[in-house]
N, C-alpha and C. Protein backbone atom coordinates (compact mmCIF):
# COMPACT_ATOMS: atom_id res chain seq x y z
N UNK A 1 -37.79 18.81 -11.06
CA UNK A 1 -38.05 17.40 -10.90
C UNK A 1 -36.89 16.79 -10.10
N UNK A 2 -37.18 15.98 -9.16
CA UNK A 2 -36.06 15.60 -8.16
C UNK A 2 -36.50 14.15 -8.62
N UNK A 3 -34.60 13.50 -9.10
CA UNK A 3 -34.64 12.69 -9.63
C UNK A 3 -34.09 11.75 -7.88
N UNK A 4 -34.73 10.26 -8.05
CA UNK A 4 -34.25 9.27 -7.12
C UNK A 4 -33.74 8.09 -7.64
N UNK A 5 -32.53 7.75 -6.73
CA UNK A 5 -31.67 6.70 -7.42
C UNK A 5 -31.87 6.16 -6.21
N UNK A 6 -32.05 4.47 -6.68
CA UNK A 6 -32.45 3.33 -5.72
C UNK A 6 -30.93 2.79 -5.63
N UNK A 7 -30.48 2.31 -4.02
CA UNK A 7 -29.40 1.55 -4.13
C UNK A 7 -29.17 0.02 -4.31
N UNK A 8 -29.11 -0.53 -4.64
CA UNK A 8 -29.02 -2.26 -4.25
C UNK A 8 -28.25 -2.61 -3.28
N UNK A 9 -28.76 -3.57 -2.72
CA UNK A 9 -27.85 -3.69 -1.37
C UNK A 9 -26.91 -4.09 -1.56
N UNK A 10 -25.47 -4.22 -0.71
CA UNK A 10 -24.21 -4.71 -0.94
C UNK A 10 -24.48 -6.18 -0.72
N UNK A 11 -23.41 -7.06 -1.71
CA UNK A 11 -23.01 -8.47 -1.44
C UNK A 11 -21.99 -8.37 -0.74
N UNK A 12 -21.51 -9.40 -0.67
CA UNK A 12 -20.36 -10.03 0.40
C UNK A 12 -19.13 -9.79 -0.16
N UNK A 13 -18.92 -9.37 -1.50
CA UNK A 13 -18.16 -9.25 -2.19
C UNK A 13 -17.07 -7.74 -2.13
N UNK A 14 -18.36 -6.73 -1.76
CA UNK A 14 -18.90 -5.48 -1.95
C UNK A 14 -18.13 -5.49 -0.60
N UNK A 15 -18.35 -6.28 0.57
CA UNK A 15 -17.60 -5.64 1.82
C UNK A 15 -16.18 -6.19 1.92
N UNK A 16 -16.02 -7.39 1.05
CA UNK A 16 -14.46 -7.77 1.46
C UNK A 16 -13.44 -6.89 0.38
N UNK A 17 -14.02 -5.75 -0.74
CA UNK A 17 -13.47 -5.10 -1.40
C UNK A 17 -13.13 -3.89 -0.68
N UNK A 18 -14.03 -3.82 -0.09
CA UNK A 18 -14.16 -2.39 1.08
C UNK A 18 -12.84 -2.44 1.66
N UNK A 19 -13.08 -3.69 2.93
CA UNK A 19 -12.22 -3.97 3.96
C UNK A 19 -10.56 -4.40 3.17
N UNK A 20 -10.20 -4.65 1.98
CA UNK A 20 -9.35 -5.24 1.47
C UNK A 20 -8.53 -3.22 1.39
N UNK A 21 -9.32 -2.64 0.87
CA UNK A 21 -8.86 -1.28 0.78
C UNK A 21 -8.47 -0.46 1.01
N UNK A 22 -9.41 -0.67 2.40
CA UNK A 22 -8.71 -0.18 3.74
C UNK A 22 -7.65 -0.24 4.18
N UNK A 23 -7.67 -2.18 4.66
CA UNK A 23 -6.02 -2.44 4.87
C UNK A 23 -5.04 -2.18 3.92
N UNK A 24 -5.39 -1.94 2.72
CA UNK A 24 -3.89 -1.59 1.41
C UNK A 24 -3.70 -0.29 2.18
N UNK A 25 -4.64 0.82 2.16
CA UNK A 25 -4.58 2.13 2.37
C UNK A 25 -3.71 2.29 3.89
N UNK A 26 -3.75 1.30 5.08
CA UNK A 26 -3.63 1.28 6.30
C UNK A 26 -2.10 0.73 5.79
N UNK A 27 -1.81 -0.24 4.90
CA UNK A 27 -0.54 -0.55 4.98
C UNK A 27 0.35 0.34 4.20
N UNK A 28 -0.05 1.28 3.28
CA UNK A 28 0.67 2.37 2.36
C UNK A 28 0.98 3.42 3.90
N UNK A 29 0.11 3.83 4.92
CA UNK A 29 0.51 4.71 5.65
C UNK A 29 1.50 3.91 6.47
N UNK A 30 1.44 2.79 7.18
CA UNK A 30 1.99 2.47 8.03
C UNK A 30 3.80 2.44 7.10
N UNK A 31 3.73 2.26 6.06
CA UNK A 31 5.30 1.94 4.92
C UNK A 31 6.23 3.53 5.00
N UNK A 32 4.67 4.49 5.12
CA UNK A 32 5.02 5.57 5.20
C UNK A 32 5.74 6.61 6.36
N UNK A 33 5.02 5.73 7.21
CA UNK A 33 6.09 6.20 8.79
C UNK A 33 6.52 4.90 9.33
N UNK A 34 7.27 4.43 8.12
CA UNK A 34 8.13 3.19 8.59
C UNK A 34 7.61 2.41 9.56
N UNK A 35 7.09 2.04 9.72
CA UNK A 35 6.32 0.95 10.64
C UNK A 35 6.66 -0.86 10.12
N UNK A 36 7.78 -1.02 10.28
CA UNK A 36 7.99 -2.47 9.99
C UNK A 36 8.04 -3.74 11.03
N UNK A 37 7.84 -4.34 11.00
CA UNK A 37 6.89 -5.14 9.72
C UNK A 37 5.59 -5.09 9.68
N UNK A 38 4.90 -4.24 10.59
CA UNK A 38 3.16 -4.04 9.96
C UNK A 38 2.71 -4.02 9.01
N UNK A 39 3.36 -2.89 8.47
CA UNK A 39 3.37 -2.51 7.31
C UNK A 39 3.10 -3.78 5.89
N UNK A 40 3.68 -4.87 6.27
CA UNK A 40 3.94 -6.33 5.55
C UNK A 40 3.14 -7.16 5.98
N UNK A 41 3.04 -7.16 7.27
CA UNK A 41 1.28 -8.03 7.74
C UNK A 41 0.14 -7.20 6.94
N UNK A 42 -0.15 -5.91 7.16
CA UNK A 42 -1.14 -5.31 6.34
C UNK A 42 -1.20 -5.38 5.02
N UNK A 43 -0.02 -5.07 3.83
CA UNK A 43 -0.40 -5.93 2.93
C UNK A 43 -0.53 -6.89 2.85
N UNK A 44 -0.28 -7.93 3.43
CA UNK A 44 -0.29 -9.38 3.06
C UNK A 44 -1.75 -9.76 3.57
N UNK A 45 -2.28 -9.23 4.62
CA UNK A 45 -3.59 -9.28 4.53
C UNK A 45 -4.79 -8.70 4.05
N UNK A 46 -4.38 -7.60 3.21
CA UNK A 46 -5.44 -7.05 1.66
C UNK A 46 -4.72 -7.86 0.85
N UNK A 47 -3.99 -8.07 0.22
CA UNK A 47 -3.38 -9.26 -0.41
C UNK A 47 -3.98 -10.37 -0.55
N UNK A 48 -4.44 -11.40 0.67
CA UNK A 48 -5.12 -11.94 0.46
C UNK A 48 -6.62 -11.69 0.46
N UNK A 49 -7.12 -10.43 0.69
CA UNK A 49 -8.63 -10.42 0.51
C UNK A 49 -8.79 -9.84 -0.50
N UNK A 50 -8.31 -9.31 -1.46
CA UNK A 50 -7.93 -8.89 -3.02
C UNK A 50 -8.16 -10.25 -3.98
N UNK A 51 -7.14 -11.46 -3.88
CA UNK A 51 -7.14 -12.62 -4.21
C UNK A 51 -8.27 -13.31 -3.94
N UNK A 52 -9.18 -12.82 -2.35
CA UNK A 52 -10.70 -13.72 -2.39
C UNK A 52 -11.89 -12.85 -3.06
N UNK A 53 -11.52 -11.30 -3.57
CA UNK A 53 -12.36 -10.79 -4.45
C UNK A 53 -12.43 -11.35 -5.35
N UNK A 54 -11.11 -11.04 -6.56
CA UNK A 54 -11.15 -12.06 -7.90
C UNK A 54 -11.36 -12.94 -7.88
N UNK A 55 -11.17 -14.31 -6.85
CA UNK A 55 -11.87 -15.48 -7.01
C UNK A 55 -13.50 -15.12 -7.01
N UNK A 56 -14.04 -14.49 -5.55
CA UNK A 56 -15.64 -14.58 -6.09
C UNK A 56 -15.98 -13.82 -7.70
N UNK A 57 -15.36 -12.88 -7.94
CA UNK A 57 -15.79 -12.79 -9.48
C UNK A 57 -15.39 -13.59 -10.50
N UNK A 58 -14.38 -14.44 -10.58
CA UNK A 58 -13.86 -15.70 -11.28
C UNK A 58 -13.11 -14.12 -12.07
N UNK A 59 -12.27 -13.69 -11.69
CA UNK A 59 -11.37 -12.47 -11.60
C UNK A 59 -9.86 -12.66 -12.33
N UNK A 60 -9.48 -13.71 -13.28
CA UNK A 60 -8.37 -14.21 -12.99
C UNK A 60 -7.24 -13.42 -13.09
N UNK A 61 -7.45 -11.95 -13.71
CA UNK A 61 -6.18 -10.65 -13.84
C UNK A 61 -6.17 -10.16 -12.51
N UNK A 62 -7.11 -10.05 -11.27
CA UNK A 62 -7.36 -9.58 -10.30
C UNK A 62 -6.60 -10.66 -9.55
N UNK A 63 -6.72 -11.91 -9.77
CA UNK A 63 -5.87 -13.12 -8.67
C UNK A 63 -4.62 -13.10 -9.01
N UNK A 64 -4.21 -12.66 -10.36
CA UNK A 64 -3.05 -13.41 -11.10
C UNK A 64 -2.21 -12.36 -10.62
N UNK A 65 -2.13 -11.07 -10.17
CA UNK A 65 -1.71 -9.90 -9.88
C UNK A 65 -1.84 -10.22 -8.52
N UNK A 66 -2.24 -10.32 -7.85
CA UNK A 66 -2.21 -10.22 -6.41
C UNK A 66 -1.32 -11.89 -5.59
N UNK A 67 -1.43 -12.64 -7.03
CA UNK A 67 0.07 -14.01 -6.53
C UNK A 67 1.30 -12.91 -6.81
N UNK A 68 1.07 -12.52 -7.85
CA UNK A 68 2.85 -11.72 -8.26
C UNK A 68 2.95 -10.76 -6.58
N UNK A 69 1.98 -10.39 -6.27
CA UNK A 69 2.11 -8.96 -5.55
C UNK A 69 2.57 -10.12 -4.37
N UNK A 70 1.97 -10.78 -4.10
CA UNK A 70 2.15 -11.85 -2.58
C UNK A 70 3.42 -12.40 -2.72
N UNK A 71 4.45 -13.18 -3.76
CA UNK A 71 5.44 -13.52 -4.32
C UNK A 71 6.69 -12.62 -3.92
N UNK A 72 6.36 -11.32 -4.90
CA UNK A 72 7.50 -10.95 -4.70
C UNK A 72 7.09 -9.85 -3.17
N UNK A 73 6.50 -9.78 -2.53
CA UNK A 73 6.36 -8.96 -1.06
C UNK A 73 7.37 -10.07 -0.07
N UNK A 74 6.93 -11.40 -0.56
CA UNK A 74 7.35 -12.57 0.61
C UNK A 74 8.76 -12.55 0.40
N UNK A 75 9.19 -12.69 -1.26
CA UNK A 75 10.48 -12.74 -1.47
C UNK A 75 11.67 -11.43 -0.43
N UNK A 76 11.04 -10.07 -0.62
CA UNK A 76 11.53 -9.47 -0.12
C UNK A 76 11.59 -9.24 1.09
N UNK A 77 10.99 -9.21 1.95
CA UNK A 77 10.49 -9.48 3.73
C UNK A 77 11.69 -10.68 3.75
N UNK A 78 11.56 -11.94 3.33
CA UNK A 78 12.54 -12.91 3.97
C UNK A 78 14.39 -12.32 3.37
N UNK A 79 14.62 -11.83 1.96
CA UNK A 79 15.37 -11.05 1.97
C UNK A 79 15.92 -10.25 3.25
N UNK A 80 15.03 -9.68 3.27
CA UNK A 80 15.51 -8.19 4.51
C UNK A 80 15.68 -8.97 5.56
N UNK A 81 15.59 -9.68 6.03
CA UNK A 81 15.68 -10.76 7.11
C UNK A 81 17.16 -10.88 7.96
């Protein structure tokens, strides 16, 4: 018996989690062959599409984590300065 699983289509939610993942994943490599400051634009921009996930789910451990993560990233970037 060949079982079939139906997909539901993606929300909007579904692709800015995608794309948010990417760029974390794109900014962990770029940290990794030193690539500065990309490396800090790329998180800071999954950073903020992390923060517009948990808002569309009303997410608030998902937002409340990603101010700390935005906080102390900024703190340190103007540090190194």
């Amino acid at each position: 018996m060949v079982q079939t699983t139906t997909r539901l289509p993606l929300k909007p939610v579904d692709y800015v989690k995608w794309i948010a993942t990417a760029i974390q994943l794109i900014g962990y490599g770029l940290t990794g062959l030193n690539y500065t400051p990309w490396n800090i634009y790329a998180f800071l921009v999954g950073i903020f599409l992390w923060f517009a996930v948990g808002f569309m789910w009303k997410d608030r451990a998902i937002m409340v984590v990603h101010v700390g993560a935005f906080i102390s990233l900024t703190i340190g970037y103007l540090n190194a300065a």
